[in-house]
Protein backbone atom coordinates (compact mmCIF):
# COMPACT_ATOMS: atom_id res chain seq x y z
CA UNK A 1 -39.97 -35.53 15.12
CA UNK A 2 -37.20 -33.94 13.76
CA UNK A 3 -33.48 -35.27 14.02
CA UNK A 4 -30.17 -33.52 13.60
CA UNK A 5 -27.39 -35.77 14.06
CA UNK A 6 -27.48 -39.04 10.90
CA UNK A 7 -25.08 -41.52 12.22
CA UNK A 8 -24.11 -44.23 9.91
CA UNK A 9 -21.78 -47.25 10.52
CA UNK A 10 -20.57 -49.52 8.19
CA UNK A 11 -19.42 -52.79 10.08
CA UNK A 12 -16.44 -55.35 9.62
CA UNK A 13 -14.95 -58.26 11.34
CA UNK A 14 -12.42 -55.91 12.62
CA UNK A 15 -13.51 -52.27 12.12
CA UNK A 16 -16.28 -49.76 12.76
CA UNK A 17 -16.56 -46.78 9.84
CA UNK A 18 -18.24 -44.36 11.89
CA UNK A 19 -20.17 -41.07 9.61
CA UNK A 20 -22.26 -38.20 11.29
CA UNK A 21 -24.09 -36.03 8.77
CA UNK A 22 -26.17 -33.06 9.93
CA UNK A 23 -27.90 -30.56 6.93
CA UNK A 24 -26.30 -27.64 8.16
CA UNK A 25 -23.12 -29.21 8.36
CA UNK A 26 -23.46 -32.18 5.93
CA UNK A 27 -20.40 -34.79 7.14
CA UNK A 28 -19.39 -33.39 10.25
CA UNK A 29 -17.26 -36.59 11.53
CA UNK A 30 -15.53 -39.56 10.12
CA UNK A 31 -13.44 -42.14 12.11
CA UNK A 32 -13.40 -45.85 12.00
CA UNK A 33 -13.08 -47.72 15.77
CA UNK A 34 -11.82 -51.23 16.28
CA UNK A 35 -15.35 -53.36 16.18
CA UNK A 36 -15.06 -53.93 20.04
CA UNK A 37 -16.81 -52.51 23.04
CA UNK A 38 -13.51 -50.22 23.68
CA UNK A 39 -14.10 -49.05 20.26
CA UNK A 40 -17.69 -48.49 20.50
CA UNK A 41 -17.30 -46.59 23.65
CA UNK A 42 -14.40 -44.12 22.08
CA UNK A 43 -16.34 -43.45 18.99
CA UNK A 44 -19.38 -42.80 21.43
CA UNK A 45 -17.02 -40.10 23.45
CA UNK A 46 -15.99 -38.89 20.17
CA UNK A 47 -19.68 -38.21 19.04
CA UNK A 48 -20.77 -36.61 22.67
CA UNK A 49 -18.24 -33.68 21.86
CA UNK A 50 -19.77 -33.01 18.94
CA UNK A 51 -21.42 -29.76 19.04
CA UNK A 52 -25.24 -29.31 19.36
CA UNK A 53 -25.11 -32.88 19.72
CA UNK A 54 -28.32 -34.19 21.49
CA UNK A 55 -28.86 -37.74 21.83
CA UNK A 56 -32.53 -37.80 21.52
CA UNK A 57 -32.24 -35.89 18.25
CA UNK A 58 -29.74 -38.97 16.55
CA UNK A 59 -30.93 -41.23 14.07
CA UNK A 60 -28.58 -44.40 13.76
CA UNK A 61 -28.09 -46.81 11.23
CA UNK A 62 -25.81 -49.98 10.21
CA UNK A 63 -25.66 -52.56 8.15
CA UNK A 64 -26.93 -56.28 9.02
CA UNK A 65 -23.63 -58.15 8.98
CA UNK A 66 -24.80 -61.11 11.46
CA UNK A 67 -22.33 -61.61 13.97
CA UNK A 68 -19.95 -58.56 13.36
CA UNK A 69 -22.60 -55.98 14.60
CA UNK A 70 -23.71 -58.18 17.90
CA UNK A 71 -21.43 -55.41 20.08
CA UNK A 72 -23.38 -52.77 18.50
């Protein structure tokens, strides 16, 4: 299967550093969201307006932080 959307999140007690790479585009978004479900749910608008953007074609990945990425 091929993806085109790379979404990468590093996690914090506090904040969300949200990254979406495609290889046509390379980083085509950057924001960082309070690390709450409002926060989740805005950077999840954010990346639905995206163009192209298909949610079966996303591939996401965090960082194990224990606690801090139980929303997520």
């Amino acid at each position: 299967m091929d993806f085109y959307h790379f979404v990468g999140i590093d996690i914090s007690k506090d904040t969300l550093d949200w990254a979406v790479y495609t290889q046509q585009q390379g980083i085509s978004l950057s924001i960082q969201t309070d690390n709450t479900l409002k926060g989740i749910k805005s950077a999840l608008t954010q990346l639905k307006a995206l163009p192209d953007w298909n949610s079966t074609l996303v591939v996401y990945s965090m960082e194990h932080t224990g606690i801090y990425n139980a929303h997520l």
